[in-house]
N, C-alpha and C. Protein backbone atom coordinates (compact mmCIF):
# COMPACT_ATOMS: atom_id res chain seq x y z
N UNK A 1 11.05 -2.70 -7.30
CA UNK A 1 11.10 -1.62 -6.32
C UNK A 1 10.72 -0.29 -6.98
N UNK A 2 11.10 0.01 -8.34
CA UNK A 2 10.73 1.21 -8.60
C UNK A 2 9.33 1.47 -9.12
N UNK A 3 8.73 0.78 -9.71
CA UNK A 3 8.00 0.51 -9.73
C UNK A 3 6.67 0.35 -8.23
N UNK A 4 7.13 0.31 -7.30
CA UNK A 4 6.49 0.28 -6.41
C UNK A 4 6.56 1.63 -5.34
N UNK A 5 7.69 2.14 -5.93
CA UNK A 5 8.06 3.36 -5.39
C UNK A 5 7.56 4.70 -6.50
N UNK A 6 6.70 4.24 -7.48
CA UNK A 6 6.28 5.06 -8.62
C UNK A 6 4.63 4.91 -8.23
N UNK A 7 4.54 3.98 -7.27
CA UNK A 7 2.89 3.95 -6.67
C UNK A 7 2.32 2.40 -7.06
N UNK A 8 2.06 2.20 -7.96
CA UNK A 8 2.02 0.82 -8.51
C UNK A 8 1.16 0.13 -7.55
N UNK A 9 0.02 -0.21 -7.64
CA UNK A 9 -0.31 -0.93 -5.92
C UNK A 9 0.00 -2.67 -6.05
N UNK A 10 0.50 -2.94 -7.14
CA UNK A 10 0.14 -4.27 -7.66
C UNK A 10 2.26 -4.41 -6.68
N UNK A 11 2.86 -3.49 -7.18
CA UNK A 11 4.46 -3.57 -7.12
C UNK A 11 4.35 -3.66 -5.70
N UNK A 12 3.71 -2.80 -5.20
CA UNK A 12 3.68 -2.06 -3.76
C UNK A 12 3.08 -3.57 -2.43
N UNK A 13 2.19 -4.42 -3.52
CA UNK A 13 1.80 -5.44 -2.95
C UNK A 13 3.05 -6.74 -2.60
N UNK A 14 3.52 -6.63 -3.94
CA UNK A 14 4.25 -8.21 -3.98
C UNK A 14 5.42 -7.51 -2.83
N UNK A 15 6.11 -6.20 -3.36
CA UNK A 15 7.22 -5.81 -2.25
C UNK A 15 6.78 -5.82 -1.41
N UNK A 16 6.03 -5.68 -0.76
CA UNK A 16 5.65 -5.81 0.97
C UNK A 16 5.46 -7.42 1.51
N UNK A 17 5.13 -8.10 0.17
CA UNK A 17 4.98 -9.72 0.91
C UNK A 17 6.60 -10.13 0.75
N UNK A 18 7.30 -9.66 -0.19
CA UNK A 18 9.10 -9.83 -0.10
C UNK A 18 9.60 -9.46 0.92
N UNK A 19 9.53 -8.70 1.66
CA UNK A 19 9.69 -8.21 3.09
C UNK A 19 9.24 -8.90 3.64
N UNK A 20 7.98 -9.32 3.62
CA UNK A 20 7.47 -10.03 5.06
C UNK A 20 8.32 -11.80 5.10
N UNK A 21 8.83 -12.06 3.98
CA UNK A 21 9.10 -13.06 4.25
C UNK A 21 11.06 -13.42 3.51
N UNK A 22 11.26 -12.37 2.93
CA UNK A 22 12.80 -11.85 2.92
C UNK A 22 13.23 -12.97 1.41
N UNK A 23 12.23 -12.75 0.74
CA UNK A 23 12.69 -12.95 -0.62
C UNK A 23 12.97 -11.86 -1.39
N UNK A 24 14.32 -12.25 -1.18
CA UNK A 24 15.30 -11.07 -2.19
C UNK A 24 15.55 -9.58 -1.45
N UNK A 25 15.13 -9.40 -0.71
CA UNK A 25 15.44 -8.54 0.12
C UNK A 25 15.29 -9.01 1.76
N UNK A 26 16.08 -8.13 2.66
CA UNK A 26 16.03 -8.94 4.20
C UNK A 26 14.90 -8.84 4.60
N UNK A 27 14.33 -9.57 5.37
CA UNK A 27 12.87 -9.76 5.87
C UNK A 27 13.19 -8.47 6.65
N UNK A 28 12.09 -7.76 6.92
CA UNK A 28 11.41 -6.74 7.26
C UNK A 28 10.11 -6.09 7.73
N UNK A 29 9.87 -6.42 8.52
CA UNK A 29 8.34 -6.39 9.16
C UNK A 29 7.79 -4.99 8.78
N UNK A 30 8.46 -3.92 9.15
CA UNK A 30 8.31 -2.46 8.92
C UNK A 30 7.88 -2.09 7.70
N UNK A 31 8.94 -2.41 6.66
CA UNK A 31 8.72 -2.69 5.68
C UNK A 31 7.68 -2.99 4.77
N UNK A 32 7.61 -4.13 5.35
CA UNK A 32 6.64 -4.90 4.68
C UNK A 32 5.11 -4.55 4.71
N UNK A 33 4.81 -3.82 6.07
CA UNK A 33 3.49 -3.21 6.62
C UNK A 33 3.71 -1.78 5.98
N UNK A 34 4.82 -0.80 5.49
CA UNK A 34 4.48 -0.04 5.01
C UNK A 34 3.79 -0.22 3.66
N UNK A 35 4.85 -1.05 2.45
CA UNK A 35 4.09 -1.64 1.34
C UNK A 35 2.56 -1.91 1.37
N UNK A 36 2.38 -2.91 1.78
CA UNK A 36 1.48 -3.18 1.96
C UNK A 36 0.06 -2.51 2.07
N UNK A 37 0.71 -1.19 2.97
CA UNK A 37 -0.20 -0.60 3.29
C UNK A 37 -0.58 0.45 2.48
N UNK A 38 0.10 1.03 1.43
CA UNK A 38 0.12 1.17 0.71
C UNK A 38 -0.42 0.92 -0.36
N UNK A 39 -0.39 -0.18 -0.65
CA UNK A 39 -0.96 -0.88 -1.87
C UNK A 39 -2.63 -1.09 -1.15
N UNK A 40 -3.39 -1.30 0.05
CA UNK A 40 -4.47 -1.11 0.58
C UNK A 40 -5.23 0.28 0.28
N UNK A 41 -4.40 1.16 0.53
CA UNK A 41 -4.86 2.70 0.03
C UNK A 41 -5.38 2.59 -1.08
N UNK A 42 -5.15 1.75 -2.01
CA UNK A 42 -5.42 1.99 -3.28
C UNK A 42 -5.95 1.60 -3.98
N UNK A 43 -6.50 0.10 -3.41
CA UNK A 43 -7.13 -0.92 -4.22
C UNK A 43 -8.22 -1.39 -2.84
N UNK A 44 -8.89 -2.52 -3.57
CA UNK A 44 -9.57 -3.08 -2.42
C UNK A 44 -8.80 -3.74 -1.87
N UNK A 45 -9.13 -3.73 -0.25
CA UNK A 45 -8.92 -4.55 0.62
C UNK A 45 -8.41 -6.16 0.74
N UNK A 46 -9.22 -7.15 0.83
CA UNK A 46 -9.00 -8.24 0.73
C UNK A 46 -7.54 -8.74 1.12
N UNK A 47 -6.88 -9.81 -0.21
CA UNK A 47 -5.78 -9.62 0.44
C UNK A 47 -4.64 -9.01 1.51
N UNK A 48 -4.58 -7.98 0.57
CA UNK A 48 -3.60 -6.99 0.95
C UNK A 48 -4.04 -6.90 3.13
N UNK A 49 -5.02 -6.58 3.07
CA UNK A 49 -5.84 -6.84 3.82
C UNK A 49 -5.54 -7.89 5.46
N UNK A 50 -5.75 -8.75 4.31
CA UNK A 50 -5.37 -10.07 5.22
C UNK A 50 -3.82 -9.86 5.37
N UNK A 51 -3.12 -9.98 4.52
CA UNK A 51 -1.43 -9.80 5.00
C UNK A 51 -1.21 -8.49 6.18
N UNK A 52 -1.53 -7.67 6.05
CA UNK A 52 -1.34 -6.33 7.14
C UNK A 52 -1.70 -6.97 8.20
N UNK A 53 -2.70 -7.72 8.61
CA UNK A 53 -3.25 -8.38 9.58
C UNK A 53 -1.86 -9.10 10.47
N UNK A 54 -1.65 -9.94 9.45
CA UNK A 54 -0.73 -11.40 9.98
C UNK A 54 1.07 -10.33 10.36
N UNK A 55 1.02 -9.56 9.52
CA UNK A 55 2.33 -8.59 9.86
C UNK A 55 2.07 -8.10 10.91
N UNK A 56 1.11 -7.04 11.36
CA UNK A 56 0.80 -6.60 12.42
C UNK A 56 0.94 -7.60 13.86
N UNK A 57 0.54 -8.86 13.84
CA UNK A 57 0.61 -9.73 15.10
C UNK A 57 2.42 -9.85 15.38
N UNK A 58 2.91 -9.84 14.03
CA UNK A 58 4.61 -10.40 14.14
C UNK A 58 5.45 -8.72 15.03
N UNK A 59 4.33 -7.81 14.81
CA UNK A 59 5.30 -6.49 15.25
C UNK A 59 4.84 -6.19 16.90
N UNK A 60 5.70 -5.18 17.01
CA UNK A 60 5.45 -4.47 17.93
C UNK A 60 4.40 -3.11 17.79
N UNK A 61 3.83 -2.68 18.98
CA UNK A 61 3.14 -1.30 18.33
C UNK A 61 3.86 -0.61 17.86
N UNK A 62 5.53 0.03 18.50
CA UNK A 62 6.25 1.20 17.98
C UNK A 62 6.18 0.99 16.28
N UNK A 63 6.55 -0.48 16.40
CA UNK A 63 6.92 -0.69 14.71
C UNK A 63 6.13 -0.73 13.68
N UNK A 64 4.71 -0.85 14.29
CA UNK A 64 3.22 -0.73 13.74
C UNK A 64 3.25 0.78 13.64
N UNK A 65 3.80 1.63 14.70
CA UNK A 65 3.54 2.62 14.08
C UNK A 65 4.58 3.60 13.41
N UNK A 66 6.12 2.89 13.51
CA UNK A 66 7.12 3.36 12.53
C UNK A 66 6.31 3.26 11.30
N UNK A 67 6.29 1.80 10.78
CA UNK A 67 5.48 1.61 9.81
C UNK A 67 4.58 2.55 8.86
N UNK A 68 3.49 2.89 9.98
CA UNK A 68 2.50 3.79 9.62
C UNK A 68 2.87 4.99 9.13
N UNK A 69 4.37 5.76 9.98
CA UNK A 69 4.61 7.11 9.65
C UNK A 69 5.68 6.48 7.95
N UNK A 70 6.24 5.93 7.80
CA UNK A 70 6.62 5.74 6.79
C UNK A 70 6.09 5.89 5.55
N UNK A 71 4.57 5.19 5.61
CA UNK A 71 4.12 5.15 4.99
C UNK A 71 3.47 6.65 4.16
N UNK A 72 2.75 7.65 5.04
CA UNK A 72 2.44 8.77 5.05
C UNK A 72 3.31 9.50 4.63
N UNK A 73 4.59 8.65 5.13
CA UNK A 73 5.81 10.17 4.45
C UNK A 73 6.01 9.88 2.94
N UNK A 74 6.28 8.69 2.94
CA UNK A 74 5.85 8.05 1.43
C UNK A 74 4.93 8.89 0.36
N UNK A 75 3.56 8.73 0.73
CA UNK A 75 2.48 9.32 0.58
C UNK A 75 2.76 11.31 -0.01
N UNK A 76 3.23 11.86 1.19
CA UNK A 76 3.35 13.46 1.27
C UNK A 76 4.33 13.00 -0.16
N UNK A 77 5.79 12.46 0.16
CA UNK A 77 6.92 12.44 -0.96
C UNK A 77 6.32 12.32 -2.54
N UNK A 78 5.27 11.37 -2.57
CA UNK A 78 4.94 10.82 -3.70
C UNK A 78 3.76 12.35 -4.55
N UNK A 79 2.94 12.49 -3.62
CA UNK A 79 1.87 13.76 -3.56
C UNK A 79 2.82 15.19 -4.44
N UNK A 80 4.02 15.51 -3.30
CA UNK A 80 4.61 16.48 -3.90
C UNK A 80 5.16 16.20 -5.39
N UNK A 81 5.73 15.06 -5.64
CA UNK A 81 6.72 14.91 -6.56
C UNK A 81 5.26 14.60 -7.85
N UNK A 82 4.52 14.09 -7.69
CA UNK A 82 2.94 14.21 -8.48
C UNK A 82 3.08 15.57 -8.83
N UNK A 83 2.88 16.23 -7.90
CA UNK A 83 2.52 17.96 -8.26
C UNK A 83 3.87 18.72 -9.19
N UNK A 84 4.65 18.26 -8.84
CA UNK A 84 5.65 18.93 -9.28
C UNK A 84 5.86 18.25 -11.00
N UNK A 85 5.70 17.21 -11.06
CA UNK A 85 6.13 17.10 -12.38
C UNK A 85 4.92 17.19 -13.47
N UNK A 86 3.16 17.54 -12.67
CA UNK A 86 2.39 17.86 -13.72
C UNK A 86 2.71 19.54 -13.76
N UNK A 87 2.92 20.22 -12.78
CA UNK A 87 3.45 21.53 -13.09
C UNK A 87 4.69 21.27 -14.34
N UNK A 88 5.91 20.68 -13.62
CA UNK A 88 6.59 21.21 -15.09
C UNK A 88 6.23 20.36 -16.57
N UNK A 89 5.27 19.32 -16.53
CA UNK A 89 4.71 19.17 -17.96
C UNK A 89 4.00 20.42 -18.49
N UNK A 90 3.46 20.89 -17.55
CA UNK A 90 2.52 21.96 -18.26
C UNK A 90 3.54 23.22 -18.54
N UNK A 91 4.43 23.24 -18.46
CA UNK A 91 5.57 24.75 -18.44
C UNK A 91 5.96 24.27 -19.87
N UNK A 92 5.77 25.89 -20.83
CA UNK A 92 6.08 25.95 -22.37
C UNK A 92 7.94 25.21 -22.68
């Protein structure tokens, strides 16, 4: 997880298929399409790809698009906290 929460697209991949199918954590559709989607941002397609697909049929739209905003907030969270800690590397 931390690791996948540090960006990781490889972490970001397997956690989203652990969700989709509730190994080791509770299955989670939401979840699992945020990961996922995630880890798509970042790498090629393909897989990752194909799984968003097969998640997407199991959801609803709202949750397709909980999902989606999760993800983005993810994204902004990860963006700021990027910025912030090459700022304070660079501080004497």
């Amino acid at each position: 997880t931390k690791a996948a929460e540090q960006g990781l697209p490889s972490a970001q991949k397997w956690l989203g298929l652990a969700y989709s199918v509730g190994t080791g954590v509770p299955r989670n559709y939401v979840e699992s399409y945020k990961w996922l989607s995630l880890a798509c941002a970042q790498t090629e397609r393909g897989r990752q790809e194909d799984a968003l697909d097969r998640e997407r049929v199991a959801m609803s739209k709202s949750q397709v698009a909980e999902a989606q905003q999760l993800a983005r907030e993810f994204k902004s969270r990860k963006a700021s906290s990027d910025t912030e800690g090459s700022i304070t590397s660079r501080a004497p």
